[in-house]
C-alpha atoms as a PDB file:
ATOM      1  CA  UNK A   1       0.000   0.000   0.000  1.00  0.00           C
ATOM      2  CA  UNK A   2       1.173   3.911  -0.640  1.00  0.00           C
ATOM      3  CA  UNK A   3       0.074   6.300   2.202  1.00  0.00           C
ATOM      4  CA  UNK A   4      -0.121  10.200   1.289  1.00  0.00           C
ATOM      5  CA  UNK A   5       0.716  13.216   3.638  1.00  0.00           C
ATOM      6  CA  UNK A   6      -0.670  16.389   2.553  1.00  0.00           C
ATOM      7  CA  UNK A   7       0.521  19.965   3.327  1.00  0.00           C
ATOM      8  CA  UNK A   8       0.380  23.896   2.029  1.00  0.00           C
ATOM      9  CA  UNK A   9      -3.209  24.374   2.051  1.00  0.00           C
ATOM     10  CA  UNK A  10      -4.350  27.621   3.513  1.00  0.00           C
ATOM     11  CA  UNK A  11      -6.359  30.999   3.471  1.00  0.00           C
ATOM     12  CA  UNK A  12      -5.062  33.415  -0.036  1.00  0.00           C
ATOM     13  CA  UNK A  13      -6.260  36.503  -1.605  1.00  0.00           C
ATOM     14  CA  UNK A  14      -6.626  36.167  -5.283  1.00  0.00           C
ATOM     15  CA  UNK A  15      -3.959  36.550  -7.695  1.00  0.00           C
ATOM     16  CA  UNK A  16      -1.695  35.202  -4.977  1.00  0.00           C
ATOM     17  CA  UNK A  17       0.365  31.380  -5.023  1.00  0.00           C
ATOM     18  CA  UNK A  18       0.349  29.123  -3.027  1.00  0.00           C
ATOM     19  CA  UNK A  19       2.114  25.168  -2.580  1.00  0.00           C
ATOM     20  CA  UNK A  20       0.892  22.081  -1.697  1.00  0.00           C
ATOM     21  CA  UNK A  21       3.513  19.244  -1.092  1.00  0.00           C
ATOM     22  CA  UNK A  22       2.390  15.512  -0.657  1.00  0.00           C
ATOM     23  CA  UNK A  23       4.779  13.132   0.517  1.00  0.00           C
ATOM     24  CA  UNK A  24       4.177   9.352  -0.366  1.00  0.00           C
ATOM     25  CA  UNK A  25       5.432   6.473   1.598  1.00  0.00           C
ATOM     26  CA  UNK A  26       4.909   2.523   1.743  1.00  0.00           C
ATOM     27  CA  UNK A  27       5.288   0.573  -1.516  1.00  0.00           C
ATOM     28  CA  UNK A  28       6.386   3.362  -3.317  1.00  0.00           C
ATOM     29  CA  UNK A  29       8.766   1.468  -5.683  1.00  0.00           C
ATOM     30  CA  UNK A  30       5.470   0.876  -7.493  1.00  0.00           C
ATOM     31  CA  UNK A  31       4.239   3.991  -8.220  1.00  0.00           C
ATOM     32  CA  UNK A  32       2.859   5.086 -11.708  1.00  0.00           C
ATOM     33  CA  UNK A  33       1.018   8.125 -11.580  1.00  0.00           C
ATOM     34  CA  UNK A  34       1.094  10.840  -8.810  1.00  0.00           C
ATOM     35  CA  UNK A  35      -1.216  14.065  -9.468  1.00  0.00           C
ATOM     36  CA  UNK A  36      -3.662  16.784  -7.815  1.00  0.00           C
ATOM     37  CA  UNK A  37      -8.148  16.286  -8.037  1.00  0.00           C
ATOM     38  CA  UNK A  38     -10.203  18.953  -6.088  1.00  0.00           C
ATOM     39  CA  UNK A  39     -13.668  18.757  -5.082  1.00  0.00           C
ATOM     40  CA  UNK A  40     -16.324  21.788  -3.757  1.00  0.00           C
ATOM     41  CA  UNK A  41     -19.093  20.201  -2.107  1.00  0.00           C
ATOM     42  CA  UNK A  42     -21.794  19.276  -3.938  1.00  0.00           C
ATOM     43  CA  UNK A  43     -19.613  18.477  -7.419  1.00  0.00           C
ATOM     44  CA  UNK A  44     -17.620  15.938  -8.852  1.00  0.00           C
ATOM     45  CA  UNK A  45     -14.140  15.851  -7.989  1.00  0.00           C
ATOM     46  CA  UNK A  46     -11.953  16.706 -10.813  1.00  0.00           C
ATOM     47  CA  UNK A  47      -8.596  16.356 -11.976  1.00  0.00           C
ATOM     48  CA  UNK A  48      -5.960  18.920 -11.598  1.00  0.00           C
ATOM     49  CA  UNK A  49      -2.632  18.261 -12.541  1.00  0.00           C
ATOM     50  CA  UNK A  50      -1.158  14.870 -13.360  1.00  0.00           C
ATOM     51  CA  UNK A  51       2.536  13.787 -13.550  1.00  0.00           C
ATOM     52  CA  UNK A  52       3.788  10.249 -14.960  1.00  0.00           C
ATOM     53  CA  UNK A  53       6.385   8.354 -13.833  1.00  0.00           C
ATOM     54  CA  UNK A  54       8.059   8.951 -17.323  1.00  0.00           C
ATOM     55  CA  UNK A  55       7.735  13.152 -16.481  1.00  0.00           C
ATOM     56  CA  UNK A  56       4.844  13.805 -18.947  1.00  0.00           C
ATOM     57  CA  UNK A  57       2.153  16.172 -17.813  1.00  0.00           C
ATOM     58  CA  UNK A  58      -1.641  17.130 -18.090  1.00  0.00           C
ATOM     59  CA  UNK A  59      -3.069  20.446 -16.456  1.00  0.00           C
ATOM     60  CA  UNK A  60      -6.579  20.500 -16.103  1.00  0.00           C
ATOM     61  CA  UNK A  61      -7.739  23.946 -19.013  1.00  0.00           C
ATOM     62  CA  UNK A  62      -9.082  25.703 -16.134  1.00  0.00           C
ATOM     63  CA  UNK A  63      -5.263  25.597 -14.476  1.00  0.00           C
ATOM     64  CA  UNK A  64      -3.006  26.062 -17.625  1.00  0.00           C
ATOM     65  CA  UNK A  65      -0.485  28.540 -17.486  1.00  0.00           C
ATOM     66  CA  UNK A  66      -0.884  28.857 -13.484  1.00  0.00           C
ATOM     67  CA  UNK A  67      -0.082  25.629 -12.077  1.00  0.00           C
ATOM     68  CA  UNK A  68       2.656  23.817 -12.222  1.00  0.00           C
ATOM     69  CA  UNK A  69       3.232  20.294 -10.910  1.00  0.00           C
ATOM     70  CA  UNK A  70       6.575  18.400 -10.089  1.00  0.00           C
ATOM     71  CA  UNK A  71       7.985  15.181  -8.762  1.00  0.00           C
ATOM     72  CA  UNK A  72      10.617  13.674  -6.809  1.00  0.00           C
ATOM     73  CA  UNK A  73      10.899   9.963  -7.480  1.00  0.00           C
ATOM     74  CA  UNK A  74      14.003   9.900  -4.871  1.00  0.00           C
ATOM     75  CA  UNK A  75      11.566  10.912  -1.633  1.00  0.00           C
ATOM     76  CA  UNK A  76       9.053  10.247  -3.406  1.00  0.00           C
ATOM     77  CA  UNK A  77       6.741  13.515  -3.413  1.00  0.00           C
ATOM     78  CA  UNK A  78       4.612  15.656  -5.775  1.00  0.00           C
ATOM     79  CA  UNK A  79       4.279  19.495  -5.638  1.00  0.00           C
ATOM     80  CA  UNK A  80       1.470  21.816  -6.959  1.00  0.00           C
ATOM     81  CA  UNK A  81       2.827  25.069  -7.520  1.00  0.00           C
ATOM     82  CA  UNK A  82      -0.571  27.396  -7.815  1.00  0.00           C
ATOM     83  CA  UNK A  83      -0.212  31.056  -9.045  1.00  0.00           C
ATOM     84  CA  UNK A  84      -2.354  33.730  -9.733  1.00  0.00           C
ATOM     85  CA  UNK A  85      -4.748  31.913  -7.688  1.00  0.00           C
ATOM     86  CA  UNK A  86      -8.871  32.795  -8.510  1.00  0.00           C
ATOM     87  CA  UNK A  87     -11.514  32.496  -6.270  1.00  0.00           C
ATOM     88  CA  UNK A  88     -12.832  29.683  -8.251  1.00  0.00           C
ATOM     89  CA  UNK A  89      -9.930  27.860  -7.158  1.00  0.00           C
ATOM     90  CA  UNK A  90     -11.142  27.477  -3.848  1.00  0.00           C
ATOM     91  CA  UNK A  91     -11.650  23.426  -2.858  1.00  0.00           C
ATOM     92  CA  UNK A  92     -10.269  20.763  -1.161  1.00  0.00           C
ATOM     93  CA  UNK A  93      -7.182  19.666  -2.654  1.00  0.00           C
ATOM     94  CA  UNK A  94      -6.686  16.020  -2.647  1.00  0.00           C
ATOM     95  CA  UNK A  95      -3.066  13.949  -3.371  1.00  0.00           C
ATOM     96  CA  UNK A  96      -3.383  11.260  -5.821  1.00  0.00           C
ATOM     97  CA  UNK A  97      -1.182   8.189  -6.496  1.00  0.00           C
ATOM     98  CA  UNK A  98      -1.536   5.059  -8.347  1.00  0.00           C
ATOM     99  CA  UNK A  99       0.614   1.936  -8.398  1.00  0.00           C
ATOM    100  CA  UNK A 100       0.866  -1.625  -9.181  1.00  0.00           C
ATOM    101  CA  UNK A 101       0.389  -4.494  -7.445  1.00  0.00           C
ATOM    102  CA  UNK A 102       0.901  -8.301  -8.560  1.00  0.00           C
ATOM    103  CA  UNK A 103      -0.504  -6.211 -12.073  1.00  0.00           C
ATOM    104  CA  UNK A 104      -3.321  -4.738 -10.538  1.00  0.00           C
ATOM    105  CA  UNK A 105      -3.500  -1.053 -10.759  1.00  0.00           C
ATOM    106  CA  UNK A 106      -4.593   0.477  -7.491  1.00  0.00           C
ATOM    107  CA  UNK A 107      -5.578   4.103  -6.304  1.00  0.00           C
ATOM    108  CA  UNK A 108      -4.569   5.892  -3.352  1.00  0.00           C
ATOM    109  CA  UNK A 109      -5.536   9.222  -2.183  1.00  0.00           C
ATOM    110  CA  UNK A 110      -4.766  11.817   1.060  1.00  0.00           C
ATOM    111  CA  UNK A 111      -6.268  13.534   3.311  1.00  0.00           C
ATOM    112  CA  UNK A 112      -7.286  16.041   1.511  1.00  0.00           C
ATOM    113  CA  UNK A 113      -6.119  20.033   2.273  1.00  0.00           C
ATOM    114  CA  UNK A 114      -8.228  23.406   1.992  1.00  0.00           C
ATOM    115  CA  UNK A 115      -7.485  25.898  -0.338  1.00  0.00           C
ATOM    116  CA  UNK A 116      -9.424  29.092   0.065  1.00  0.00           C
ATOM    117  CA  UNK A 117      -8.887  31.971  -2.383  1.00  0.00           C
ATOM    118  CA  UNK A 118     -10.307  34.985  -1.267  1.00  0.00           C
ATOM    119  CA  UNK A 119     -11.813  38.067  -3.786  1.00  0.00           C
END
């Protein structure tokens, strides 16, 4: 199993940055995928950012250009770097991993953090 640590989250006016770290530990030799969802209550919860174990990349439109995501394999942990932060970025940020097992593909997923972007 992977377990995920979250941190970063916190209170921003908008047009500011913030980062959220996630730290991974367990299996982590296995790891494939490790990216950022978010969720607001009362909606799906939707992909971010996404980085592959080969480097390769995918930025959800509504981030482009203001987000940045990055990985460590040596730790192992993921970053989001969020600028020019709107208040529609506001959520609960949740750490995403996935990794294989005997070739099954599992999911894992933190905590969760709160990012608040204030008008």
């Amino acid at each position: 199993q992977v377990q995920l640590v979250e941190s970063g989250g916190g209170l921003v006016q908008a047009g500011g940055s913030l980062r959220l770290s996630c730290a991974a530990s367990g299996s982590t030799f296995s790891i494939n995928d490790m990216g950022w969802y978010r969720q607001v209550p009362g909606k799906q919860r939707e992909q971010v950012a996404i980085i592959r174990s080969g480097g390769s990349t995918n930025y959800a439109d509504s981030v482009k250009g203001r987000f940045t995501i990055s990985r460590d394999n040596a730790k192992p942990t993921i970053t989001l770097q969020m600028n020019s932060l709107k208040p529609e970025d506001t959520a609960v940020y949740y750490c995403y991993v996935n990794y294989e097992r005997n070739r099954v593909l599992f999911a894992s997923w933190g905590q969760g953090t709160q990012v608040t972007v204030s008008s």
